[in-house]
N, C-alpha and C. Protein backbone atom coordinates (compact mmCIF):
# COMPACT_ATOMS: atom_id res chain seq x y z
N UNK A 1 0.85 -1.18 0.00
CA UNK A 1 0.00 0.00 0.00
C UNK A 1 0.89 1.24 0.00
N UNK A 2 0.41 2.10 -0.81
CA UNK A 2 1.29 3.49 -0.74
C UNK A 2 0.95 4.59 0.25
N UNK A 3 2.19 4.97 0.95
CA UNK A 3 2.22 5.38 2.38
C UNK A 3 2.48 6.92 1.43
N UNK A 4 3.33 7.22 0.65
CA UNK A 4 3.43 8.68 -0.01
C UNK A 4 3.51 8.31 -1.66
N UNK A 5 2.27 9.32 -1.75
CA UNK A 5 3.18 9.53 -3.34
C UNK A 5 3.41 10.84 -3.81
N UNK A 6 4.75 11.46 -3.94
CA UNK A 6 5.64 12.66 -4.19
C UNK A 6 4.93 12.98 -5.70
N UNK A 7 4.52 14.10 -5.77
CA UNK A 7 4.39 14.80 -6.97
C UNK A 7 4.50 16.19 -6.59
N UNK A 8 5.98 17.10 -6.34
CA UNK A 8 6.11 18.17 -5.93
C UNK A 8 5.87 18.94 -7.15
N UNK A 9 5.52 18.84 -8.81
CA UNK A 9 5.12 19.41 -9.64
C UNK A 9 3.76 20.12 -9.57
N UNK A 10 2.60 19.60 -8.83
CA UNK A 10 1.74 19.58 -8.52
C UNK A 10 1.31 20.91 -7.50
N UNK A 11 2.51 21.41 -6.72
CA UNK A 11 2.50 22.24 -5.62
C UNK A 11 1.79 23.75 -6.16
N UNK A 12 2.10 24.27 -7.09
CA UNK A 12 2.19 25.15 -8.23
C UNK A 12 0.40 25.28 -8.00
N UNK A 13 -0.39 24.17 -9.04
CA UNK A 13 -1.87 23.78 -9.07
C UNK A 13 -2.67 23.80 -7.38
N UNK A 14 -2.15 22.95 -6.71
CA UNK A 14 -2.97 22.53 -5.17
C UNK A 14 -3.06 24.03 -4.43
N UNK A 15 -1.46 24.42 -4.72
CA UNK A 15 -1.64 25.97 -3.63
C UNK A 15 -2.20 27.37 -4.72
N UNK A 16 -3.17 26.90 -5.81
CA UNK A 16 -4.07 28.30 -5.98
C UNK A 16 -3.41 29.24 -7.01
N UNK A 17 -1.83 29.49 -7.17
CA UNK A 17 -1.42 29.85 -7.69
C UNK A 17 -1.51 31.31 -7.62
N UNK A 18 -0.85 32.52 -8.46
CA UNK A 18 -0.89 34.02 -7.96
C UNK A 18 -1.48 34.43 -9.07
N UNK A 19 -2.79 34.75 -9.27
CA UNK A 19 -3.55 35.12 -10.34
C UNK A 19 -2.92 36.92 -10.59
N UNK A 20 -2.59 37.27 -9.50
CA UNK A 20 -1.90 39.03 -9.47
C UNK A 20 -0.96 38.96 -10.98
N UNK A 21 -0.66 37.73 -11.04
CA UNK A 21 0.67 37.79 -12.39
C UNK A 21 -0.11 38.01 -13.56
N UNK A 22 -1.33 37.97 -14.41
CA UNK A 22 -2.08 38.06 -14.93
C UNK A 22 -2.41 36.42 -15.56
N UNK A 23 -2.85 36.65 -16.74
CA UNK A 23 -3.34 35.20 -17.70
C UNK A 23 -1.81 34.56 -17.91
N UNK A 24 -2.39 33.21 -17.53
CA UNK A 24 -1.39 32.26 -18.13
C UNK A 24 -1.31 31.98 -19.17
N UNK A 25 -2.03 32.01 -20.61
CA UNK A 25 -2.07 31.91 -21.71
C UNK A 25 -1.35 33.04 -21.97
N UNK A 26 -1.80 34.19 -22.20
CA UNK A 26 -0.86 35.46 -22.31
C UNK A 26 0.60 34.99 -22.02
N UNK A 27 0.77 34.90 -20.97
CA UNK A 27 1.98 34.94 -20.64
C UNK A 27 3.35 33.96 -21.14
N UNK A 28 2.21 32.77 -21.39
CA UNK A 28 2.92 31.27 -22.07
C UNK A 28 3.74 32.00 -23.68
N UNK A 29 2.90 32.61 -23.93
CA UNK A 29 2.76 33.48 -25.58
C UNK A 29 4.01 33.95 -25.94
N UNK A 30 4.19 34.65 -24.68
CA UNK A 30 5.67 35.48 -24.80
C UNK A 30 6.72 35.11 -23.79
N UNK A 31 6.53 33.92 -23.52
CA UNK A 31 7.68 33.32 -22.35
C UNK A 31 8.54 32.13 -22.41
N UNK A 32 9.23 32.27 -22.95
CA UNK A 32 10.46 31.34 -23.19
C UNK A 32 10.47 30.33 -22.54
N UNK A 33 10.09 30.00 -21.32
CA UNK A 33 10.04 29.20 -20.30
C UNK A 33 8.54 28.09 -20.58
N UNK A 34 7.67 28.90 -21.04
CA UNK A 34 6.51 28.01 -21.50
C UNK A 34 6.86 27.33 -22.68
N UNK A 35 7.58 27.78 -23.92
CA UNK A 35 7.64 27.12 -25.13
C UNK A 35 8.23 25.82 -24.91
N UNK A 36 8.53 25.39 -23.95
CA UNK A 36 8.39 23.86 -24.29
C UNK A 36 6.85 23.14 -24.12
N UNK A 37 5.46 23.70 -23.18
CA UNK A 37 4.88 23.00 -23.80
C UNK A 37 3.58 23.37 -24.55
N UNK A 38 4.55 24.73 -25.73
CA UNK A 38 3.69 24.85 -26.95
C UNK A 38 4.00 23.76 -27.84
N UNK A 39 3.05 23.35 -28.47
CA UNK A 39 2.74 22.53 -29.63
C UNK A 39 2.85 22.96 -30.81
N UNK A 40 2.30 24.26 -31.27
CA UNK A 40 2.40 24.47 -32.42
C UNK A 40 1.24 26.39 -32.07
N UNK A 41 1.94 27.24 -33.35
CA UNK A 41 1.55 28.50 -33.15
C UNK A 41 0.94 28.68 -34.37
N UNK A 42 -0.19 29.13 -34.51
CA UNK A 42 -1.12 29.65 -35.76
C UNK A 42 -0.91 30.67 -35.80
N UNK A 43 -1.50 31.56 -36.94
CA UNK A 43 -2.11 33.35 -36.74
C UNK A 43 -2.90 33.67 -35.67
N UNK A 44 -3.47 32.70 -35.32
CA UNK A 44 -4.82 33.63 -34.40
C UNK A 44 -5.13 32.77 -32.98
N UNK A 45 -4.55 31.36 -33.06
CA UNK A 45 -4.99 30.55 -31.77
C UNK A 45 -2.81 29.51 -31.84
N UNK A 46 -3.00 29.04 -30.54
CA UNK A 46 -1.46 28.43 -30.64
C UNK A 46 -2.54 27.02 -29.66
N UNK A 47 -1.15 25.24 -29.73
CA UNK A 47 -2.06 24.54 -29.01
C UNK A 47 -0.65 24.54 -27.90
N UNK A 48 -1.74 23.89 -26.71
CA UNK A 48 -0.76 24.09 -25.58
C UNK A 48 -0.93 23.14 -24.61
N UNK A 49 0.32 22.26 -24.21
CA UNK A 49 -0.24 21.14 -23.10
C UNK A 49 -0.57 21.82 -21.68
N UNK A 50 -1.59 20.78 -21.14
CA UNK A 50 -2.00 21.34 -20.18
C UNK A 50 -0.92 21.16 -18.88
N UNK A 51 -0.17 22.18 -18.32
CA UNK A 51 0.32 21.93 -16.81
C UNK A 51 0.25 20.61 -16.09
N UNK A 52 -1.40 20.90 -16.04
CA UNK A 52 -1.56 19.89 -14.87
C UNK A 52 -2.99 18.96 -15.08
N UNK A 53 -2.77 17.90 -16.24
CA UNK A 53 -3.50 17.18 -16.90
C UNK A 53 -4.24 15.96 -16.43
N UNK A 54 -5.38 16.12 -17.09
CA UNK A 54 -6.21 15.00 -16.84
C UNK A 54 -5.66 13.57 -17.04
N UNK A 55 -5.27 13.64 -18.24
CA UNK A 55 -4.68 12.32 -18.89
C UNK A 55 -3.64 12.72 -19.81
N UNK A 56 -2.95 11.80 -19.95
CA UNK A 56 -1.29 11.92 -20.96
C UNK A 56 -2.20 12.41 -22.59
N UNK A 57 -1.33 13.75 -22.81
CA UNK A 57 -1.78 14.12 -23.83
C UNK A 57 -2.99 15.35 -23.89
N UNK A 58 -3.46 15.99 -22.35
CA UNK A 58 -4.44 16.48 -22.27
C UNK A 58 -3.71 18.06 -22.64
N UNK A 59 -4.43 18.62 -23.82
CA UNK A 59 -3.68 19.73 -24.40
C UNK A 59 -4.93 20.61 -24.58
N UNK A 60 -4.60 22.04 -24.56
CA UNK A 60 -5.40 22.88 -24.69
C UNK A 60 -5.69 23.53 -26.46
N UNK A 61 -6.52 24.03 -27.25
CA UNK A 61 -6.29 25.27 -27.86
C UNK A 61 -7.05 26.54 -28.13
N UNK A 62 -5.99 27.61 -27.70
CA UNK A 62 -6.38 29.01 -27.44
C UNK A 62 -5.93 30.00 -28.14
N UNK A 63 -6.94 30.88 -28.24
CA UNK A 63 -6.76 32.28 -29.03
C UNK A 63 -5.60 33.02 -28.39
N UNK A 64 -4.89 33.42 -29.41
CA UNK A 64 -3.46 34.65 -29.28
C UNK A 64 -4.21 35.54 -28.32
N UNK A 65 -5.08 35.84 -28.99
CA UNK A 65 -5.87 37.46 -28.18
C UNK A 65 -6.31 37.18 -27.38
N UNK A 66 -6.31 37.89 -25.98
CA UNK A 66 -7.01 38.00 -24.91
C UNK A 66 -8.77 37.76 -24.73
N UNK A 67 -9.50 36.93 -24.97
CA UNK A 67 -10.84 36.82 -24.98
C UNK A 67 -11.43 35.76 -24.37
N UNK A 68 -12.84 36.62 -23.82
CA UNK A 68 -12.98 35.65 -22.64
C UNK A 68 -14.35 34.86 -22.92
N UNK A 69 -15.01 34.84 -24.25
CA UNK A 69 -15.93 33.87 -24.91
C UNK A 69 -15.96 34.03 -26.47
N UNK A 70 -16.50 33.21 -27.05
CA UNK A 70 -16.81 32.83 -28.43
C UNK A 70 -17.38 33.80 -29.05
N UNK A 71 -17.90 34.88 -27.90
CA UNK A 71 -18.83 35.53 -28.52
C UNK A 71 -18.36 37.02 -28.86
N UNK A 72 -16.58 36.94 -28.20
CA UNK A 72 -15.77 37.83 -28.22
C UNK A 72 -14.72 37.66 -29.81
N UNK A 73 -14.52 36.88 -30.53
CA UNK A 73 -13.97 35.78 -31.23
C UNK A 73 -14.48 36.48 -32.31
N UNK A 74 -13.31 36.66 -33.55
CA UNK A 74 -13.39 36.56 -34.67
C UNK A 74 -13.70 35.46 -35.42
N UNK A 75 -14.02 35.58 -36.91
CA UNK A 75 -14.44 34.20 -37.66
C UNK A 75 -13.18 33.66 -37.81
N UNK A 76 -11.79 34.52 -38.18
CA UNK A 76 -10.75 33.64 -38.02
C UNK A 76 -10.21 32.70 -37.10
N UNK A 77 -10.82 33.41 -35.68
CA UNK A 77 -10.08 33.11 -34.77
C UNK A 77 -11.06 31.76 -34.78
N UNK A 78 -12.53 31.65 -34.29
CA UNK A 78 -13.65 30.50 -34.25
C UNK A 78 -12.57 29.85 -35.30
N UNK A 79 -12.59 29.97 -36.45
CA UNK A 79 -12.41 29.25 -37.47
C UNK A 79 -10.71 27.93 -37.15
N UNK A 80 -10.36 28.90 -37.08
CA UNK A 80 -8.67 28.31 -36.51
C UNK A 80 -8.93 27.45 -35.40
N UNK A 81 -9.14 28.00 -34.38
CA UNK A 81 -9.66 26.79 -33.20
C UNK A 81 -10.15 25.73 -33.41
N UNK A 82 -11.51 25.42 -34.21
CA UNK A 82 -11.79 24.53 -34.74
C UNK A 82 -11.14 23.64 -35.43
N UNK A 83 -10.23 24.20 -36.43
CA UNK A 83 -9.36 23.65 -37.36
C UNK A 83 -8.11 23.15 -36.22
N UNK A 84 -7.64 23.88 -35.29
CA UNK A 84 -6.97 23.12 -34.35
C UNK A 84 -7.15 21.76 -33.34
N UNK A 85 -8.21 22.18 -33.15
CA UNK A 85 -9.34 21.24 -32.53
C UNK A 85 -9.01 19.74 -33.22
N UNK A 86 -9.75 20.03 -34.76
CA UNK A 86 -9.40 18.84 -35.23
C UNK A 86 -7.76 18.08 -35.67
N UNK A 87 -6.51 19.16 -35.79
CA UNK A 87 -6.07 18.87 -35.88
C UNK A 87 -5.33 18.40 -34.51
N UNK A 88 -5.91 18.50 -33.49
CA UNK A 88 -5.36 17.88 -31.71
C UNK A 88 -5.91 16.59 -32.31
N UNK A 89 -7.39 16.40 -32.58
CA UNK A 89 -7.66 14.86 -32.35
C UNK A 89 -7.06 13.85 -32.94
N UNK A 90 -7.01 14.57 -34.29
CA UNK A 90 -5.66 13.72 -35.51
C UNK A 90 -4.66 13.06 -35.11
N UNK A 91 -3.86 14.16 -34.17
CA UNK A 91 -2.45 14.20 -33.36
C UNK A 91 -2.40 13.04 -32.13
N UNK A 92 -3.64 13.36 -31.49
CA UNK A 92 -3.61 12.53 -30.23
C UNK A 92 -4.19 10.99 -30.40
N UNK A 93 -5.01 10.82 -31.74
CA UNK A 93 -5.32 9.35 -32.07
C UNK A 93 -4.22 8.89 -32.81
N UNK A 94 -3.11 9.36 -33.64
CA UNK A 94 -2.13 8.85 -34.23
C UNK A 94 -1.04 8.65 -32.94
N UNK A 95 -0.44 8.99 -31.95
CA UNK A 95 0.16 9.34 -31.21
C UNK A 95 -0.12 8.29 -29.24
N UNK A 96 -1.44 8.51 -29.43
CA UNK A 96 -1.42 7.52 -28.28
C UNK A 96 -3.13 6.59 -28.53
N UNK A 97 -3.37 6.45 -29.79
CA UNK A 97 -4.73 5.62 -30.06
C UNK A 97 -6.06 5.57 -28.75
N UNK A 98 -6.56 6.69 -28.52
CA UNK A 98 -7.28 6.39 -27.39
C UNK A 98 -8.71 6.01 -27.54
N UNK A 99 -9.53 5.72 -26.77
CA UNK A 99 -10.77 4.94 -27.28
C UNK A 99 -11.64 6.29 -27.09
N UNK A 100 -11.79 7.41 -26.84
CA UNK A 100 -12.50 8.19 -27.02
C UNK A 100 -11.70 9.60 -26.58
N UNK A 101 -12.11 11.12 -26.56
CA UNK A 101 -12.25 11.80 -26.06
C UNK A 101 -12.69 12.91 -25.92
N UNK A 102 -12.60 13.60 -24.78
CA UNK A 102 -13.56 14.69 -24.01
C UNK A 102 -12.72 16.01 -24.86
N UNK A 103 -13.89 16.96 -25.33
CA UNK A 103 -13.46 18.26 -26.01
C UNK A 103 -14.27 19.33 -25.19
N UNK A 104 -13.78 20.17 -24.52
CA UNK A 104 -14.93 21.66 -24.58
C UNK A 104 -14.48 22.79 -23.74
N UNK A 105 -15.19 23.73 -23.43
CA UNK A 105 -14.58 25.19 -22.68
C UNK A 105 -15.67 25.36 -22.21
N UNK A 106 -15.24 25.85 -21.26
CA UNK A 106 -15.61 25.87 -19.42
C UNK A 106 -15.98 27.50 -19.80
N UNK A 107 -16.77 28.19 -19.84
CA UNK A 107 -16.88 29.74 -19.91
C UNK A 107 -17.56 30.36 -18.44
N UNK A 108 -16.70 30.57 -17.42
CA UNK A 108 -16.45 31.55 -15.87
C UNK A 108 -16.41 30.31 -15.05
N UNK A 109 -15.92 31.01 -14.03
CA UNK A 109 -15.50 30.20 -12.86
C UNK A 109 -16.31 28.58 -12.15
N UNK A 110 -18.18 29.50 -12.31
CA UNK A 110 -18.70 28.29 -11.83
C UNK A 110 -19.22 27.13 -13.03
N UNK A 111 -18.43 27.42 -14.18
CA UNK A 111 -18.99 26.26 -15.17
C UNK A 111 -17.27 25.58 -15.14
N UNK A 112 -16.62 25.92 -14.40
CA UNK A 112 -15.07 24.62 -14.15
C UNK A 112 -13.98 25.74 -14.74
N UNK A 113 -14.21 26.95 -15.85
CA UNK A 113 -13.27 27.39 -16.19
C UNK A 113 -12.18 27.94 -15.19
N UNK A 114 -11.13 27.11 -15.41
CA UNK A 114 -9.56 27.56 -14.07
C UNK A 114 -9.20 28.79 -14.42
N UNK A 115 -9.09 29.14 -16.01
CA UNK A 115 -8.71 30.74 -16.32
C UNK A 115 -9.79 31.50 -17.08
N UNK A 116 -10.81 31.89 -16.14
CA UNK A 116 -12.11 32.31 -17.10
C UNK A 116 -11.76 33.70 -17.47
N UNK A 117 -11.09 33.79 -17.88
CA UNK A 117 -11.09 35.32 -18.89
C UNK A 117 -10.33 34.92 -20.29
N UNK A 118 -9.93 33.98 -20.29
CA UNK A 118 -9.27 33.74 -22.04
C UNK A 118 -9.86 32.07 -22.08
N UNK A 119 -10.58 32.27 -23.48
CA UNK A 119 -11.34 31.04 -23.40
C UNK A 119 -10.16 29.92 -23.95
N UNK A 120 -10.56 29.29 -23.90
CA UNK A 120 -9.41 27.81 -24.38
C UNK A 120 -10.69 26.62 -24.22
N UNK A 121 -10.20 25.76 -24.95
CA UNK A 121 -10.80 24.77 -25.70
C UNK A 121 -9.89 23.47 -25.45
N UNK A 122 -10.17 22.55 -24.16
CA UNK A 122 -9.29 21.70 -23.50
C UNK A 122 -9.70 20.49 -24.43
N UNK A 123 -8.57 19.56 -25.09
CA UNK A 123 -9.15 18.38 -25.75
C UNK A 123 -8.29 17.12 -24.68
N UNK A 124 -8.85 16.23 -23.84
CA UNK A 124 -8.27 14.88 -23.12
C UNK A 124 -8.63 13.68 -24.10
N UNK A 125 -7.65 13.13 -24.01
CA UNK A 125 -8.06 11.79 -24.53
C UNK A 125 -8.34 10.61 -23.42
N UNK A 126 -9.11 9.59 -23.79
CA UNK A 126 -9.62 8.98 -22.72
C UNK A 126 -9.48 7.83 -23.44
N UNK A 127 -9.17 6.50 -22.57
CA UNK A 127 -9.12 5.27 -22.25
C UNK A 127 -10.39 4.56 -21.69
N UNK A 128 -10.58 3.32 -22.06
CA UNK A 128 -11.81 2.47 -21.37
C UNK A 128 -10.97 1.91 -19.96
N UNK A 129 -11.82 2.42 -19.12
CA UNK A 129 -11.00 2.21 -17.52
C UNK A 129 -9.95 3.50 -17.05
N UNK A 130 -9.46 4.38 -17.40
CA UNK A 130 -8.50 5.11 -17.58
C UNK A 130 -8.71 5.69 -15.67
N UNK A 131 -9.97 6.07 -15.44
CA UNK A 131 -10.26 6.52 -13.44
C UNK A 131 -9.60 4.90 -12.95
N UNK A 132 -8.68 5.81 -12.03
CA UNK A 132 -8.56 4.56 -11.12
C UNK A 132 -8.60 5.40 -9.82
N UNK A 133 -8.10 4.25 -8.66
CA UNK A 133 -8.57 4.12 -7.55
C UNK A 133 -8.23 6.09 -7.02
N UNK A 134 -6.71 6.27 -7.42
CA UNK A 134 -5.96 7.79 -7.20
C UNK A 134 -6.87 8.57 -7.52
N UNK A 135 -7.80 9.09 -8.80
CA UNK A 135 -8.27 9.65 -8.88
C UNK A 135 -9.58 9.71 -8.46
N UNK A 136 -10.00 8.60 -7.70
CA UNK A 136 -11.47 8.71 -6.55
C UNK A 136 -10.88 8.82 -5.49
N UNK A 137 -10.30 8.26 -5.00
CA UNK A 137 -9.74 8.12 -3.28
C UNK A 137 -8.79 9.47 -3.03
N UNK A 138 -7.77 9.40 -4.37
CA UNK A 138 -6.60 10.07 -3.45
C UNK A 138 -6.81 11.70 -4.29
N UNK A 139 -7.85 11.86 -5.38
CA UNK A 139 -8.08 12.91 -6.05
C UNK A 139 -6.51 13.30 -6.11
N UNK A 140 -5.72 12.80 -6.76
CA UNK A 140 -4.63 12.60 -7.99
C UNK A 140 -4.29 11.78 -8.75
N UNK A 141 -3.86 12.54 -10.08
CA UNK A 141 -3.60 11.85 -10.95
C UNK A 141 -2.65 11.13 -11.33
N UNK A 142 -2.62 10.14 -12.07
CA UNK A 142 -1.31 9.54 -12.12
C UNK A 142 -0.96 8.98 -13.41
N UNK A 143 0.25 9.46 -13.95
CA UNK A 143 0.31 9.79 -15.58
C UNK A 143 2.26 9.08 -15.49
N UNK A 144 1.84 8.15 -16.91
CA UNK A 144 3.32 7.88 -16.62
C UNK A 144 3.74 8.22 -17.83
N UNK A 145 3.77 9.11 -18.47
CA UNK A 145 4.72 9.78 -19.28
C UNK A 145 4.83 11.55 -18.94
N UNK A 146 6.42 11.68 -19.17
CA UNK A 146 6.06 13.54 -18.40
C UNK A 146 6.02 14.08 -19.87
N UNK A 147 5.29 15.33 -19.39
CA UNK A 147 5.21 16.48 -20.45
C UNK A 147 6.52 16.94 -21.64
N UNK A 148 7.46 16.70 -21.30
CA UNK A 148 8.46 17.00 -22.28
C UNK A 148 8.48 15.59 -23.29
N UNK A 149 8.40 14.70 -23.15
CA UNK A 149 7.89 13.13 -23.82
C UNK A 149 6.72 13.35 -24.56
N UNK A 150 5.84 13.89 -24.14
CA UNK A 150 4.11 14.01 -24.56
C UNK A 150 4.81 14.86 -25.76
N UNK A 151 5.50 16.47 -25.16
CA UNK A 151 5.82 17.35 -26.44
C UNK A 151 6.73 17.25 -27.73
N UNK A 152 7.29 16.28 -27.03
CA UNK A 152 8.26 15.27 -28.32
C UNK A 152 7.74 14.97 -29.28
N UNK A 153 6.40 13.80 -28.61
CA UNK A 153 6.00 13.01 -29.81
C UNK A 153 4.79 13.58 -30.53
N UNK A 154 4.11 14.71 -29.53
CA UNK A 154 3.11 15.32 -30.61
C UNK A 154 3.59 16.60 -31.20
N UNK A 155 4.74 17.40 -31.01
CA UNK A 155 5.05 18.58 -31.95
C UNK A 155 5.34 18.09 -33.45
N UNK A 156 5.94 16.88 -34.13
CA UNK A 156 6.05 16.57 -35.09
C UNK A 156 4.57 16.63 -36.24
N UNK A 157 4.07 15.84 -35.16
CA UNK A 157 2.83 15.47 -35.78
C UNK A 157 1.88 16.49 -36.21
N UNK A 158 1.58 17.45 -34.90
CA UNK A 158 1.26 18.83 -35.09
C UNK A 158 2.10 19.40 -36.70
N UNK A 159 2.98 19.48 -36.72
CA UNK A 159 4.15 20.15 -37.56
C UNK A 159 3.51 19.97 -39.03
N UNK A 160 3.56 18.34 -39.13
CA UNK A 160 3.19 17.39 -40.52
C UNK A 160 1.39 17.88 -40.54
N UNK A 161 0.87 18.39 -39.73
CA UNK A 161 -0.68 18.16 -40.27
C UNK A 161 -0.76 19.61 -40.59
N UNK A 162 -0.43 20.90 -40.20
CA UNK A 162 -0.42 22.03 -40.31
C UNK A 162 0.23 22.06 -41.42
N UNK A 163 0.98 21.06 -42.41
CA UNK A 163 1.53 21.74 -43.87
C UNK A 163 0.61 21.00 -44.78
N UNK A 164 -0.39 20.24 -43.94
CA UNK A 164 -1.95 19.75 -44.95
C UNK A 164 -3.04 20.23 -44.77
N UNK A 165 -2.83 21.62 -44.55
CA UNK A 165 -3.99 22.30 -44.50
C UNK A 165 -4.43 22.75 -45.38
């Protein structure tokens, strides 16, 4: 039985984080330190793994511009997202074959959105069985590939589908 399990990556997410710094999307945009886990940058939306993920592979994609619904959103921008959208699912069924997954955006705080002022469009891929005991009992997750691995094998792929557009 497991007496600890260490995930000091996690500390960042559990303690709330300093919203005073502004948007994390913004900031990923122009921060050297985030570009490892951008995926790939459009004109109008970029895709982006998530921090602190549901499941291996759980990646976001979001508008360049600061906006905090769809209803704020250019047709390019709608348009691109979408087109990103599909090109995540492409990426993440060639890449880790999953038996289904969850797509959508959370718009303000009490519909789940973590950064409700810039919308983003979270795509997870999901497994048959994938909840286990950690994520009912110990409400953590437990992912055995890290994020720099995940960004390895899907920036290519990203790369190759964006020159078949």
């Amino acid at each position: 039985m497991f007496e600890r399990l260490w995930t000091p990556w996690r500390l960042a997410y559990v303690s709330g984080g300093d919203e005073s710094r502004g948007c994390i999307f913004c900031a990923a945009l122009h921060d050297d330190d985030a570009t490892p886990l951008i995926l790939f940058r459009g004109p109008s939306c970029f895709v982006i793994l998530n921090l602190f993920p549901y499941n291996n592979g759980h990646l976001m994609v979001v508008p360049n511009r600061h906006v905090a619904s769809l209803g704020d959103t250019t047709a390019d921008e709608r348009a691109e997202l979408m087109d990103l959208t599909r090109h995540a699912e492409a990426a993440l069924t060639e890449a880790y074959a999953p038996h289904g997954m969850n797509m959508g955006i959370n718009l303000g705080k009490p519909a789940g959105a973590g950064v409700p002022g810039h919308l983003h469009m979270h795509v997870v891929p999901r497994w048959s069985g994938d909840t286990n005991f950690m994520t009912v009992v110990g409400q953590t997750r437990v992912l055995p590939e890290e994020l720099p691995a995940t960004a390895e094998k899907l920036r290519p792929i990203f790369e190759r589908l964006s020159l078949s557009r």
